[in-house]
Every structure is written in C-alpha cells, then in structure tokens.
N, C-alpha and C. Protein backbone atom coordinates (compact mmCIF):
# COMPACT_ATOMS: atom_id res chain seq x y z
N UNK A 1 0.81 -1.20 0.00
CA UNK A 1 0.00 0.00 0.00
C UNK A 1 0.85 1.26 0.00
N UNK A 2 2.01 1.20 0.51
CA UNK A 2 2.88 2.61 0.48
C UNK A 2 3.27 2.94 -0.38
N UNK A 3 3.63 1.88 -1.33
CA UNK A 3 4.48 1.95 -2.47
C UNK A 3 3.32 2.95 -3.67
N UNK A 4 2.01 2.60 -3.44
CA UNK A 4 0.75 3.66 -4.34
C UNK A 4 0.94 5.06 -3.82
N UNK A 5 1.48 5.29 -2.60
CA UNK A 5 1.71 6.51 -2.48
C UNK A 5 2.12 7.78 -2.74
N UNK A 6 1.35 8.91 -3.42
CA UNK A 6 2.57 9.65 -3.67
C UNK A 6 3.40 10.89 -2.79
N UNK A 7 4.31 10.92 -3.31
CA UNK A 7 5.40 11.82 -2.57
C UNK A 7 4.91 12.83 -2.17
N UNK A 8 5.33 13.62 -1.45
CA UNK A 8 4.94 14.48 -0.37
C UNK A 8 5.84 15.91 -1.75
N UNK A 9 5.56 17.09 -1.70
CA UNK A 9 6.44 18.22 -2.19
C UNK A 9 6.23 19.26 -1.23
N UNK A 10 7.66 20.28 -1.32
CA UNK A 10 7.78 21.20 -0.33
C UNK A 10 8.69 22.21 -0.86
N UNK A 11 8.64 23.39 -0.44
CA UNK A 11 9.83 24.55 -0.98
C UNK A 11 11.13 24.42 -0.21
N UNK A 12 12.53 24.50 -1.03
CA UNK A 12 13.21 24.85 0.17
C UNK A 12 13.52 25.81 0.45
N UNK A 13 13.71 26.29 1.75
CA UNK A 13 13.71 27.37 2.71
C UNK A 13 15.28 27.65 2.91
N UNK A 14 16.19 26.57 3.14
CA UNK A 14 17.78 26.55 3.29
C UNK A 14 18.37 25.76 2.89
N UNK A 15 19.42 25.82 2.50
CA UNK A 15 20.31 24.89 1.77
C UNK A 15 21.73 24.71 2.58
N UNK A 16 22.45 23.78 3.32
CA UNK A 16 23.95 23.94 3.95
C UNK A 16 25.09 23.73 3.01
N UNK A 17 26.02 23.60 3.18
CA UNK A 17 26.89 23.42 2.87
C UNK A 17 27.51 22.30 1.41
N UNK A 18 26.74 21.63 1.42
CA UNK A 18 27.16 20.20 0.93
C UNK A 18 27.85 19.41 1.58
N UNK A 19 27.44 17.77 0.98
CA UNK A 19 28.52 16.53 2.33
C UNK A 19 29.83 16.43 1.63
N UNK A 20 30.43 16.10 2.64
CA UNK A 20 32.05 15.36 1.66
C UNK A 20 32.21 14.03 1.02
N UNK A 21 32.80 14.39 0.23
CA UNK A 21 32.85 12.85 -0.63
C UNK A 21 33.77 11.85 0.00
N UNK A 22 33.97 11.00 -0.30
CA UNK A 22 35.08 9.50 0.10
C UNK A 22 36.49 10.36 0.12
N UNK A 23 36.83 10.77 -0.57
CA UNK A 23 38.20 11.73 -0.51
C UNK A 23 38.21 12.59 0.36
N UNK A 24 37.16 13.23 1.02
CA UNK A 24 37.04 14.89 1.60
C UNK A 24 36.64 15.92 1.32
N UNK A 25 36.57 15.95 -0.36
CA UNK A 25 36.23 16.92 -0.50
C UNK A 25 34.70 17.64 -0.69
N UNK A 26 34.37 18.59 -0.70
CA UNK A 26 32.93 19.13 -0.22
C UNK A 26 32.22 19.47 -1.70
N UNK A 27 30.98 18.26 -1.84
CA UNK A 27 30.01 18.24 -3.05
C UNK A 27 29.06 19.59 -2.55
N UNK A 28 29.13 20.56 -3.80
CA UNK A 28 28.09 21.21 -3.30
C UNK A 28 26.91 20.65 -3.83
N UNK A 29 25.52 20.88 -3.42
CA UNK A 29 24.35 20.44 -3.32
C UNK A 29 23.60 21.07 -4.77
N UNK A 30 22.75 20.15 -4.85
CA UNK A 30 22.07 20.42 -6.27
C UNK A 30 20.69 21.22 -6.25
N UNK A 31 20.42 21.15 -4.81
CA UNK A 31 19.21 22.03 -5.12
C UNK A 31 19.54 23.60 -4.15
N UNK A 32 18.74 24.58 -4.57
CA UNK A 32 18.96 25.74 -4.13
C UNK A 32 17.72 26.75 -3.25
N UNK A 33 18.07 27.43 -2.58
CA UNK A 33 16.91 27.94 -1.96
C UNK A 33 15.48 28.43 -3.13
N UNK A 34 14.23 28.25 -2.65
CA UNK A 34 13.16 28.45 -3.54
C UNK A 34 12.85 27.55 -4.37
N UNK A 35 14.03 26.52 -4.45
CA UNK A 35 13.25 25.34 -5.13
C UNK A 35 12.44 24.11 -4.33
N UNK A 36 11.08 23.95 -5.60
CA UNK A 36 10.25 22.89 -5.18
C UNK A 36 10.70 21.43 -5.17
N UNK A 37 10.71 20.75 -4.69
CA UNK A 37 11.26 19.25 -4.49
C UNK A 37 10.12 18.75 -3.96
N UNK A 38 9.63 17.18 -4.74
CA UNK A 38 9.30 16.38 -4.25
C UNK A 38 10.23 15.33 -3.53
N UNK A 39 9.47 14.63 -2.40
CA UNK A 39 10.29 13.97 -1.41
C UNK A 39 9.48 12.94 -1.22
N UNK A 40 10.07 11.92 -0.52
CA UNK A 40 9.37 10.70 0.38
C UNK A 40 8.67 11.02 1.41
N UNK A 41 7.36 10.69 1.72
CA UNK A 41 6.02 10.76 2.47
C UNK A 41 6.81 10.66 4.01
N UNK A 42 8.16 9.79 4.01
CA UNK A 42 8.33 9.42 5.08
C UNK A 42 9.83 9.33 5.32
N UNK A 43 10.06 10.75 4.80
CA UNK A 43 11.66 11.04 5.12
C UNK A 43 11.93 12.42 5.76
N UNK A 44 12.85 12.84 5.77
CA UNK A 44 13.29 13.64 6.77
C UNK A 44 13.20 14.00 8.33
N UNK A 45 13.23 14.95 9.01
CA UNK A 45 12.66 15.17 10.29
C UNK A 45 12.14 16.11 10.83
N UNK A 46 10.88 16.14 11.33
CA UNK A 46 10.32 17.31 11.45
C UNK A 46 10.85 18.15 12.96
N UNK A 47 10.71 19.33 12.24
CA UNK A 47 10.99 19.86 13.67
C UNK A 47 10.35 21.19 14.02
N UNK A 48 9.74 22.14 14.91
CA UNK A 48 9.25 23.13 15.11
C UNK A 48 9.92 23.93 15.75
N UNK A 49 9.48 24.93 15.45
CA UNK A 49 11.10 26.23 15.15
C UNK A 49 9.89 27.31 15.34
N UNK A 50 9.87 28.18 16.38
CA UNK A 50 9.58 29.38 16.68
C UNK A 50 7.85 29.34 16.24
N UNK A 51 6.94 27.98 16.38
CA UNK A 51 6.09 27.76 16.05
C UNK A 51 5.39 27.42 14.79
N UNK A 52 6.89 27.67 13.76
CA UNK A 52 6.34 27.24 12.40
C UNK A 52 7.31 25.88 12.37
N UNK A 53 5.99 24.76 11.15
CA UNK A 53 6.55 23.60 11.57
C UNK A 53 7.94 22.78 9.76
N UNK A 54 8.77 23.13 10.10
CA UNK A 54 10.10 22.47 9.17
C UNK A 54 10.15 21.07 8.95
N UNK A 55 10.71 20.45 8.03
CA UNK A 55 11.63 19.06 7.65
C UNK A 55 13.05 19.17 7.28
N UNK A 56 13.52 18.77 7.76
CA UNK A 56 14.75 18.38 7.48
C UNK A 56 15.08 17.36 6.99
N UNK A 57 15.57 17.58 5.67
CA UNK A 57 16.13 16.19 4.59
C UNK A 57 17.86 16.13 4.25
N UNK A 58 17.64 15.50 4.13
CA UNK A 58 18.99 15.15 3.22
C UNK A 58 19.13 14.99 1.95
N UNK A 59 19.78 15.52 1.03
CA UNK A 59 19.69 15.74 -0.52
C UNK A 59 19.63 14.17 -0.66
N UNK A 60 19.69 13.44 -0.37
CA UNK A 60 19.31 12.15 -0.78
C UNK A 60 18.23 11.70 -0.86
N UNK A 61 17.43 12.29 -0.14
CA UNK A 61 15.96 12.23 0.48
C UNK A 61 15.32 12.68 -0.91
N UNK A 62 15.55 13.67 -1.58
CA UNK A 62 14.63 14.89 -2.37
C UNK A 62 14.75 13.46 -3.86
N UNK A 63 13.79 13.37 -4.41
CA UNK A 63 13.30 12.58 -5.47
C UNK A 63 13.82 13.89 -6.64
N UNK A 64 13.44 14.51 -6.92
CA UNK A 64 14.37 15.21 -7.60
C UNK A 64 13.87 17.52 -7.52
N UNK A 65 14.03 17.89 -9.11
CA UNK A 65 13.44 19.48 -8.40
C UNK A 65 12.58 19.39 -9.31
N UNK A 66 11.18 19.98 -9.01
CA UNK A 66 9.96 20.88 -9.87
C UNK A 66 10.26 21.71 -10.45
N UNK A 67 10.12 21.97 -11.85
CA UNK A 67 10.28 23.00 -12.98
C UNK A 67 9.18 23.82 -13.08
C-alpha cells in the first residue's frame, strides 16, 4: 500500500553546505533555496522552530526538483 503513495512536495527554505565525498572533498548540493522538491512521504525530520513547523532532509531524500 505505500508503495501507491505519492510523494509528499515542499519549498526549500535553506540549503547547507554540501557533504564530503570519500576523498574529503565538499560536493556542493544540487538544489537551491526556492526550489520545489518532491520527497518521500516518510523522510526527513520534522521539527518546530519558533512555532512554524520544518523538515529536514537530506539531498538524498529529495526525489528530484519541480520546474
């Protein structure tokens, strides 16, 4: 039944740094603030921040960006 599900979409609000690769060095990230991304129904972590409510993903998480 999950698998009929579809993905959840959201704006992003912030973008960090990028992770490091196997070598060290720092991938920057593919998506950028203001972009729409769909995501998994059941990824990231929510968290509430000054009463408004956030997710936190990991660029791995994001299925890809909305055009």
């Amino acid at each position: 039944d999950s698998a009929k599900e579809k993905p959840a979409q959201g704006k992003v609000i912030a973008v960090g740094p990028g992770k490091l690769n196997d070598t060290g060095d720092r991938v920057s990230p593919q998506v950028k603030e203001g972009d729409r991304v769909p995501f998994s129904k059941y990824g990231g972590t929510d968290v509430n921040l000054e009463g408004e409510e956030y997710l936190i993903l990991r660029e791995d998480d994001v299925l890809g960006i909305v055009e």
